[in-house]
Protein backbone atom coordinates (compact mmCIF):
# COMPACT_ATOMS: atom_id res chain seq x y z
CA UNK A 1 -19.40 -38.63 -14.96
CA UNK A 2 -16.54 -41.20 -14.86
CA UNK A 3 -15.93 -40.11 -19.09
CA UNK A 4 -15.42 -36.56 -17.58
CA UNK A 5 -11.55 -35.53 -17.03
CA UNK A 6 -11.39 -32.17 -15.49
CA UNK A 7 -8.18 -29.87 -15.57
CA UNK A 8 -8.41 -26.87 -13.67
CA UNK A 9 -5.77 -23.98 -14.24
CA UNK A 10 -5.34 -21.36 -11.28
CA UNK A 11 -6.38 -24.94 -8.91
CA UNK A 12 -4.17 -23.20 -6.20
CA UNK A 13 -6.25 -20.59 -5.66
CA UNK A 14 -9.57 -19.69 -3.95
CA UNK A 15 -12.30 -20.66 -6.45
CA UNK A 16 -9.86 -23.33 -8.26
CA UNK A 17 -9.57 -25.20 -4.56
CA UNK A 18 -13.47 -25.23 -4.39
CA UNK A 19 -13.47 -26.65 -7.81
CA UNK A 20 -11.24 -28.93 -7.39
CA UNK A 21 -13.04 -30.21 -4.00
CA UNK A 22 -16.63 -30.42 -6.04
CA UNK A 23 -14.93 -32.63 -8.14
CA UNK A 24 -13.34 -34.74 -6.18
CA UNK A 25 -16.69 -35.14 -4.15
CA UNK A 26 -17.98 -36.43 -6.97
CA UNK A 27 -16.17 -38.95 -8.00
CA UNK A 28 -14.60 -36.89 -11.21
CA UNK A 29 -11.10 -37.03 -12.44
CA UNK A 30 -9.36 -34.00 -11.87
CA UNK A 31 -5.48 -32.58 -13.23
CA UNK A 32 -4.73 -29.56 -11.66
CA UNK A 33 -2.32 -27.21 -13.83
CA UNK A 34 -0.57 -24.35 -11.26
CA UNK A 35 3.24 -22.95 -10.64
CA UNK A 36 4.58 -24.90 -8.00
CA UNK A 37 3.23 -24.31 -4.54
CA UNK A 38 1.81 -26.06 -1.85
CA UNK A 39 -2.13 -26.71 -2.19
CA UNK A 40 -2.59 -24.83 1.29
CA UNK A 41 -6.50 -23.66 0.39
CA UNK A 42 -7.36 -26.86 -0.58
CA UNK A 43 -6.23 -28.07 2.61
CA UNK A 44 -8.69 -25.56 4.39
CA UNK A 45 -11.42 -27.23 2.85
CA UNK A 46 -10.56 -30.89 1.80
CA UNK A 47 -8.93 -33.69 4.12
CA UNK A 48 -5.53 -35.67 3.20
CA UNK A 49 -7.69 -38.67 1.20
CA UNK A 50 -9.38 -36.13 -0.80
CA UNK A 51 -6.26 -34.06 -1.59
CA UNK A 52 -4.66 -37.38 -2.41
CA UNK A 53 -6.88 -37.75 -5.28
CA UNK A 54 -5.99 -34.94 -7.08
CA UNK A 55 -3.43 -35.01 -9.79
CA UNK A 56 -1.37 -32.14 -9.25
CA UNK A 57 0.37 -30.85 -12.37
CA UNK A 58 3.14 -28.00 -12.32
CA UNK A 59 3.41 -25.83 -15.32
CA UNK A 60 3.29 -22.67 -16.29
CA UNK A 61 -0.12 -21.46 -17.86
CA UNK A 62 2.50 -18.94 -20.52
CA UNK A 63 4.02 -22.73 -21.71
CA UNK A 64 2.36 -23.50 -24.95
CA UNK A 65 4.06 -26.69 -25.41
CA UNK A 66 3.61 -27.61 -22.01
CA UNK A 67 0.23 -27.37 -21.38
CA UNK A 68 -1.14 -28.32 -24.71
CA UNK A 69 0.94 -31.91 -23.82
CA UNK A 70 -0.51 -31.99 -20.25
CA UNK A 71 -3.85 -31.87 -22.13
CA UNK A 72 -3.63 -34.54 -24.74
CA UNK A 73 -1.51 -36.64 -22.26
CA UNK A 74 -4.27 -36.62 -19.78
CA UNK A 75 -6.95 -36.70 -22.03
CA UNK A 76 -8.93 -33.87 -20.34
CA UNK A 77 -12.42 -33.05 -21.90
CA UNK A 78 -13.32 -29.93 -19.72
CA UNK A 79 -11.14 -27.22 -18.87
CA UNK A 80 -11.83 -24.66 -16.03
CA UNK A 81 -9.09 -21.90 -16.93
CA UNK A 82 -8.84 -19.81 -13.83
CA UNK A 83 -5.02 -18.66 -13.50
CA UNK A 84 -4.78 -15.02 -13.55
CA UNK A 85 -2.84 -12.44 -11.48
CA UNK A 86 -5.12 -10.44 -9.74
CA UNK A 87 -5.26 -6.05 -9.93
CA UNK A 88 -2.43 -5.96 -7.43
CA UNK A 89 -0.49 -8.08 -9.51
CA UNK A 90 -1.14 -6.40 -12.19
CA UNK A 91 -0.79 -3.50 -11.57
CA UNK A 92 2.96 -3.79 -10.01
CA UNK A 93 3.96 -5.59 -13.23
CA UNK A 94 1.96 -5.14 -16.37
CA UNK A 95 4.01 -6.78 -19.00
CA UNK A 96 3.58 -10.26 -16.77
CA UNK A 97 0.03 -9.66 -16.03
CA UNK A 98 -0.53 -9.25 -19.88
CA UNK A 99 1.15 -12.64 -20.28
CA UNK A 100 -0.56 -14.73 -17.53
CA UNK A 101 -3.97 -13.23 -18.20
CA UNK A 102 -4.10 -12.57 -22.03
CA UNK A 103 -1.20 -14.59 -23.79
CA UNK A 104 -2.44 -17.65 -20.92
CA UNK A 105 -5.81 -17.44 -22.03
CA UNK A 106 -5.05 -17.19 -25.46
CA UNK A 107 -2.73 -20.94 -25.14
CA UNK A 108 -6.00 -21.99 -23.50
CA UNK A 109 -8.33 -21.29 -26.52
CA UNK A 110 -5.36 -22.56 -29.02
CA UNK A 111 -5.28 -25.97 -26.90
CA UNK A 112 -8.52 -25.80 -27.21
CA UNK A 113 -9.00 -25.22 -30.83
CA UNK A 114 -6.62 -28.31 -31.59
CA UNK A 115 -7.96 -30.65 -29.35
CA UNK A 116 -11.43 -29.70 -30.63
CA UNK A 117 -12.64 -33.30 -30.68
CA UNK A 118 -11.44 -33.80 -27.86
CA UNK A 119 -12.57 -30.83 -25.19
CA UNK A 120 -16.07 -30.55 -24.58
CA UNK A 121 -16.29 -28.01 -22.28
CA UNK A 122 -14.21 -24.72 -21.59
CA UNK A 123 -15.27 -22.49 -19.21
CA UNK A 124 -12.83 -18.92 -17.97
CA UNK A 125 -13.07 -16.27 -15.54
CA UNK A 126 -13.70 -12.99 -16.39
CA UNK A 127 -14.79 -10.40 -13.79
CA UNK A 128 -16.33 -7.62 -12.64
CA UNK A 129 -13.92 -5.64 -13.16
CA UNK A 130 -14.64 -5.25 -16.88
CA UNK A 131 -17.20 -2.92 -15.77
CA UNK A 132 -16.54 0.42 -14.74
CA UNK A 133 -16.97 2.73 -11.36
CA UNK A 134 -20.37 3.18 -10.25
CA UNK A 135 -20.95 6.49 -10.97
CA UNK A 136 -20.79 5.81 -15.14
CA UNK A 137 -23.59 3.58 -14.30
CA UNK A 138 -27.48 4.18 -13.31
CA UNK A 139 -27.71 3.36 -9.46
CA UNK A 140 -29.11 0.24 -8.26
CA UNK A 141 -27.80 -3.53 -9.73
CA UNK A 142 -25.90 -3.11 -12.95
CA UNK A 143 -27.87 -5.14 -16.21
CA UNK A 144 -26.32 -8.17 -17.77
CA UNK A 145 -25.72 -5.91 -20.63
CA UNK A 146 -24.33 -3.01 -19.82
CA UNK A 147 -21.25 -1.58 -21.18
CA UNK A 148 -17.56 -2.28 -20.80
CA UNK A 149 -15.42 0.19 -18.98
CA UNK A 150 -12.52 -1.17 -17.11
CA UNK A 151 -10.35 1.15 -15.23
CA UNK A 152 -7.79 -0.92 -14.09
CA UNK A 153 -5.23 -2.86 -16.00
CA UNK A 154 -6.27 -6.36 -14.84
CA UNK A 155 -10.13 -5.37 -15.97
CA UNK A 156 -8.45 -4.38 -19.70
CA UNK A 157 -6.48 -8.52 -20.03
CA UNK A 158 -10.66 -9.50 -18.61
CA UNK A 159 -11.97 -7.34 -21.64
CA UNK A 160 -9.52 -8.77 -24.46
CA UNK A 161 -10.03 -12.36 -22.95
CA UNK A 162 -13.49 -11.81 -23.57
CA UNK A 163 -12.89 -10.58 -27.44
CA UNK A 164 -10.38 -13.62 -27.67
CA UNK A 165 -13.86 -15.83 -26.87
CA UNK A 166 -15.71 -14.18 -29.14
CA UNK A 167 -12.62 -14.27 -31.97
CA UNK A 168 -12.38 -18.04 -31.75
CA UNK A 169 -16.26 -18.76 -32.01
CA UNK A 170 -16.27 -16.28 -35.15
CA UNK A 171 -13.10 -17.87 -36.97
CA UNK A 172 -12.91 -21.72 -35.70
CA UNK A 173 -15.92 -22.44 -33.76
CA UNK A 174 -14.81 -23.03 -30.71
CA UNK A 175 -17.44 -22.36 -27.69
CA UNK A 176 -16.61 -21.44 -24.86
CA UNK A 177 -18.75 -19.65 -21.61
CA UNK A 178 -17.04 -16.52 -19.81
CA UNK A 179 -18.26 -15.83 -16.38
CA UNK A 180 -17.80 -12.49 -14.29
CA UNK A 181 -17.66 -13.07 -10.70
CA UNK A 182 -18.11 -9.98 -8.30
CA UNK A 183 -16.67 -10.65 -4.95
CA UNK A 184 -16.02 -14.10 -3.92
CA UNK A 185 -15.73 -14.66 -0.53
CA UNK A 186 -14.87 -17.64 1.43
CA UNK A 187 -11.72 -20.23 3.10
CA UNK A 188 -9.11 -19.58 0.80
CA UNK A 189 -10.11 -16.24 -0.36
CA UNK A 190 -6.50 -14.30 1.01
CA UNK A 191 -5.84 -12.26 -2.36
CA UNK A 192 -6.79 -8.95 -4.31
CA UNK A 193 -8.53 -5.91 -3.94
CA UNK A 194 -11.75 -7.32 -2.76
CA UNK A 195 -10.40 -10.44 -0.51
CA UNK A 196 -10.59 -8.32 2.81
CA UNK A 197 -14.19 -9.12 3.93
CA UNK A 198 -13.01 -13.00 4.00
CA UNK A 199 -9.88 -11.84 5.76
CA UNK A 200 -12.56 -9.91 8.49
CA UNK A 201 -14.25 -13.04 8.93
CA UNK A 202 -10.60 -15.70 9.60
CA UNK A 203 -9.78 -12.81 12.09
CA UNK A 204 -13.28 -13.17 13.66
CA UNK A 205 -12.90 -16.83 13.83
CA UNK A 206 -9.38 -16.44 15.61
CA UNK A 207 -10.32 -13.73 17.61
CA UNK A 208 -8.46 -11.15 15.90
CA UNK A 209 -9.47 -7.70 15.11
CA UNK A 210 -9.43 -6.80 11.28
CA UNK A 211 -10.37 -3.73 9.32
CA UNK A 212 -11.60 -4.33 6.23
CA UNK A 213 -10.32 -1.72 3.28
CA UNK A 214 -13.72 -0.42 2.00
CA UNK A 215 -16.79 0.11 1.70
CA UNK A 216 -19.99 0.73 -0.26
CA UNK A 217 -22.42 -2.10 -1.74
CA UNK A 218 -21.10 -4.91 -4.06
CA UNK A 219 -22.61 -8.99 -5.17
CA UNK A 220 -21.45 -11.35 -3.09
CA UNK A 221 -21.03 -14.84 -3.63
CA UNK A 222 -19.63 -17.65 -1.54
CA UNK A 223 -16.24 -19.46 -3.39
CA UNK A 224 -18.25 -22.72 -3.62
CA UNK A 225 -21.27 -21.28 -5.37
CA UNK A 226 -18.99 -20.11 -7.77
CA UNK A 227 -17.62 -23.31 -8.23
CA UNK A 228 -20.04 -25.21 -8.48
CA UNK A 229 -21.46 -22.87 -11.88
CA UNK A 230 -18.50 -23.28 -13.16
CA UNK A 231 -18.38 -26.79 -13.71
CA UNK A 232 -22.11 -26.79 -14.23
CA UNK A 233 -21.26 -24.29 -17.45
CA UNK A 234 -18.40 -26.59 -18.71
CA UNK A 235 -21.25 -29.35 -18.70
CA UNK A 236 -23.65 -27.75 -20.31
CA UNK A 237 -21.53 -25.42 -22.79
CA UNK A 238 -23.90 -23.69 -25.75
CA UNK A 239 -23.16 -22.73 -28.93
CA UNK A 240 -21.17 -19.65 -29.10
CA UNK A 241 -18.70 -17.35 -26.67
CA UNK A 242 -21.45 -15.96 -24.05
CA UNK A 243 -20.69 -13.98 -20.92
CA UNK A 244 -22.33 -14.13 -17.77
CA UNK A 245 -22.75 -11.87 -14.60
CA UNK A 246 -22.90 -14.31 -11.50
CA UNK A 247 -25.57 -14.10 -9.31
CA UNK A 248 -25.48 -13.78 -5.27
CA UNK A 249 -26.19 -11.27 -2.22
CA UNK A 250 -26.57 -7.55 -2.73
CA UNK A 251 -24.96 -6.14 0.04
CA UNK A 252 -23.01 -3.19 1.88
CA UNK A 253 -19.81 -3.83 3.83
CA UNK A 254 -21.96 -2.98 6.99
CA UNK A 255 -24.13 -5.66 5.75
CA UNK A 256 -20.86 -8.00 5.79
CA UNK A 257 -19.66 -6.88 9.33
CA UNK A 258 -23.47 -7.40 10.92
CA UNK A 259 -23.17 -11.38 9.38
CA UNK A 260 -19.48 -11.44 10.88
CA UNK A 261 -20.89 -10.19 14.65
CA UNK A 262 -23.89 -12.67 14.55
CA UNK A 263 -21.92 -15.35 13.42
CA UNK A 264 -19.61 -14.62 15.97
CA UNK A 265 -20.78 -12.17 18.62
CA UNK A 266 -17.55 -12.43 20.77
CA UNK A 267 -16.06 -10.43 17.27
CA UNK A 268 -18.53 -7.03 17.52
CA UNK A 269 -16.55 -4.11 17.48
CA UNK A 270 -13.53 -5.74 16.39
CA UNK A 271 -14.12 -5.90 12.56
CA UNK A 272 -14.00 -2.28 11.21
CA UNK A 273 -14.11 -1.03 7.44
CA UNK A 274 -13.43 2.14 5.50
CA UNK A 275 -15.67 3.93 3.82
CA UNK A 276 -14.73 4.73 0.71
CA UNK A 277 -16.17 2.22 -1.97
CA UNK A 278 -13.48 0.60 -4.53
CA UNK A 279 -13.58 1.52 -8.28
CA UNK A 280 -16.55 -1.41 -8.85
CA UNK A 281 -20.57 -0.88 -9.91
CA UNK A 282 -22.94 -0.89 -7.03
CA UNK A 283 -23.39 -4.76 -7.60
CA UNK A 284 -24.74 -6.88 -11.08
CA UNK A 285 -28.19 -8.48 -11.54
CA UNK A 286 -26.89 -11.94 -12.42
CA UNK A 287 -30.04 -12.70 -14.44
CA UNK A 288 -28.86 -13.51 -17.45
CA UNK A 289 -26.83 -17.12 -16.47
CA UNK A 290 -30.51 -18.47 -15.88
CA UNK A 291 -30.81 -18.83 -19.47
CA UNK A 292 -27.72 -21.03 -20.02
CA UNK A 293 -28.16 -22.63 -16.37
CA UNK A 294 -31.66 -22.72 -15.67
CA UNK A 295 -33.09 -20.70 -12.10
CA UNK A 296 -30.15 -20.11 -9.27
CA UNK A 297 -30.31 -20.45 -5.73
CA UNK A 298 -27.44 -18.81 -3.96
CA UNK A 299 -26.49 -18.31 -0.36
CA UNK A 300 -27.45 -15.98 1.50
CA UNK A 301 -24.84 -13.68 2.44
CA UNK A 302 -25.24 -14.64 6.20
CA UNK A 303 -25.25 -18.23 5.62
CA UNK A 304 -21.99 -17.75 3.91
CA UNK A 305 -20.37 -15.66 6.50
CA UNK A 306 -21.59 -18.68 8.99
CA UNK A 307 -20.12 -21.25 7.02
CA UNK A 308 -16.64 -19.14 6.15
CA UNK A 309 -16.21 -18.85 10.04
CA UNK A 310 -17.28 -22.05 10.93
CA UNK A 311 -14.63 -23.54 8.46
CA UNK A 312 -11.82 -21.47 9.29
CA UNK A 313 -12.25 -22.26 13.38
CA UNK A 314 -12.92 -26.22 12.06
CA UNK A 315 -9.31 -26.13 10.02
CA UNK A 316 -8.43 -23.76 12.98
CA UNK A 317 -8.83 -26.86 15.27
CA UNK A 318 -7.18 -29.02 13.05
CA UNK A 319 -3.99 -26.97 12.70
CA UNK A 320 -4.60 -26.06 9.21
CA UNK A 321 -5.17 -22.94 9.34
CA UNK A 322 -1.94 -20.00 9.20
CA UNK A 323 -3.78 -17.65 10.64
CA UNK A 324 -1.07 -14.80 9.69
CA UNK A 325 -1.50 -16.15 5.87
CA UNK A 326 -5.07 -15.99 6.20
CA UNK A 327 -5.81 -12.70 7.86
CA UNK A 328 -2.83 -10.41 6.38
């Protein structure tokens, strides 16, 4: 693994931090490429001599110049693109979401197609949100394969980054692996639509009340799981531009607040949600990744909740945690 050199765009964020930490566990260069900001997730989750491994790049992911140089300079072979404003985001701003998520993603794949003999793995987020509501959709687990209908802006800049993929296989060759996380949940996980479950379970591990903003059933699947397929998709990397559902835990919000109380029973009563489900399908089979990845184990939802509260009280303890950053 010591050949490998890892950059890892979005590394501020929730799934970027876990990446960033499964790297650095073992033993595997890794650039980080982010806006300037403090690496406060990572410090949930990582200690000082772990962080102080890291080489932390600032740029901005719009920068052509920029990050094409950060790439040759630091002669990364694998690329983990996850910067992206999130539907909020979005949503407040278009134009700027259109630039960090499509016109960012597209500077990835050109980097990519130049460097060609020199990047042997690229691997981008997607998401669910490609998908449309649940009630365009038969009930149950949505298939691998079923059609695109985003309804929000952020799930239209998903949709195009996923033709872009497909665009640069066709013309240049250049493979790539898109994968479609549901909810991700987890230390770290403090932003978007569907970050309020992890925000019920810091306030359960402060003591806190919290009321979580919907409801309905949804995938779940713990930050580091999610992680840890991405980098195993940049190593493996087929032919082609494939999309993946992930994988994970089936479950209703009530289902998320029952793991919350038995994790930590002082917490029952405290951590309410709404009903109304948000614009997502009633959760995604995830089947289809097994091909690329071979079989999947993922946590179980209550395992995850366990370890999510168990890591906020640790970094709690260790006066890492902002609690207000955390929960609101």
């Amino acid at each position: 693994m010591t050949s490998e050199r890892f950059l890892v765009t979005g590394a501020l964020g929730c799934i970027g931090s876990w990446a960033v930490k499964r790297l650095v566990d073992d033993g595997v260069p890794v650039t980080t490429y982010d806006l300037p900001g403090e690496p406060y997730r990572m410090r949930l989750i990582m200690d000082d001599s772990a962080i102080a491994k890291v080489d932390f790049v600032e740029g901005d992911i719009t920068d052509e110049t920029c990050f094409e140089q950060v790439v040759r300079d630091k002669q990364i072979t694998h690329i983990l693109h996850l910067a992206a404003l999130q539907v909020p985001f979005v949503r407040a701003n278009p134009i700027l979401g259109a630039r960090v998520n499509v016109v960012g993603t597209a500077i990835v794949f050109e980097t990519a197609r130049k460097l060609a003999d020199q990047i042997a793995g690229l691997v981008y987020a997607s998401s669910v949100a490609v998908y449309g509501s649940a009630d365009q959709y038969p009930p149950g687990p949505l298939a691998d394969d079923a059609p695109l209908a985003p309804v929000t802006l952020y799930g239209v800049t998903k949709q195009a980054n996923e033709g872009w993929a497909a665009i640069y296989w066709q013309d240049y060759q250049i493979p790539s692996v898109g994968l479609r996380p549901f909810f991700v949940y987890g230390p770290g996980r403090d932003q978007g639509v569907s970050s309020t479950p992890t925000k019920g379970m810091a306030a359960a591990a402060v003591g806190r009340p919290y009321h979580i903003s919907f409801g309905g059933s949804d995938t779940y699947h713990h930050a580091d799981d999610v992680a840890k397929v991405f980098i195993a998709a940049a190593r493996t990397m087929p032919q082609g531009a494939p999309v993946y559902n992930l994988g994970g835990t089936v479950a209703s919000v009530a289902d998320v607040v029952a793991a919350i109380e038995k994790a930590a029973p002082e917490s029952a009563g405290t951590i309410t949600f709404a009903p109304e489900p948000l614009f997502t399908p009633d959760g995604v089979e995830g089947k289809a990744i097994e091909s690329l990845l071979g079989p999947m184990v993922w946590r179980p939802l209550e395992q995850g909740v366990r370890d999510t509260i168990d890591t906020f009280r640790a970094a709690d303890r260790a006066g890492r945690l902002d609690a207000d950053r955390a929960i609101n």
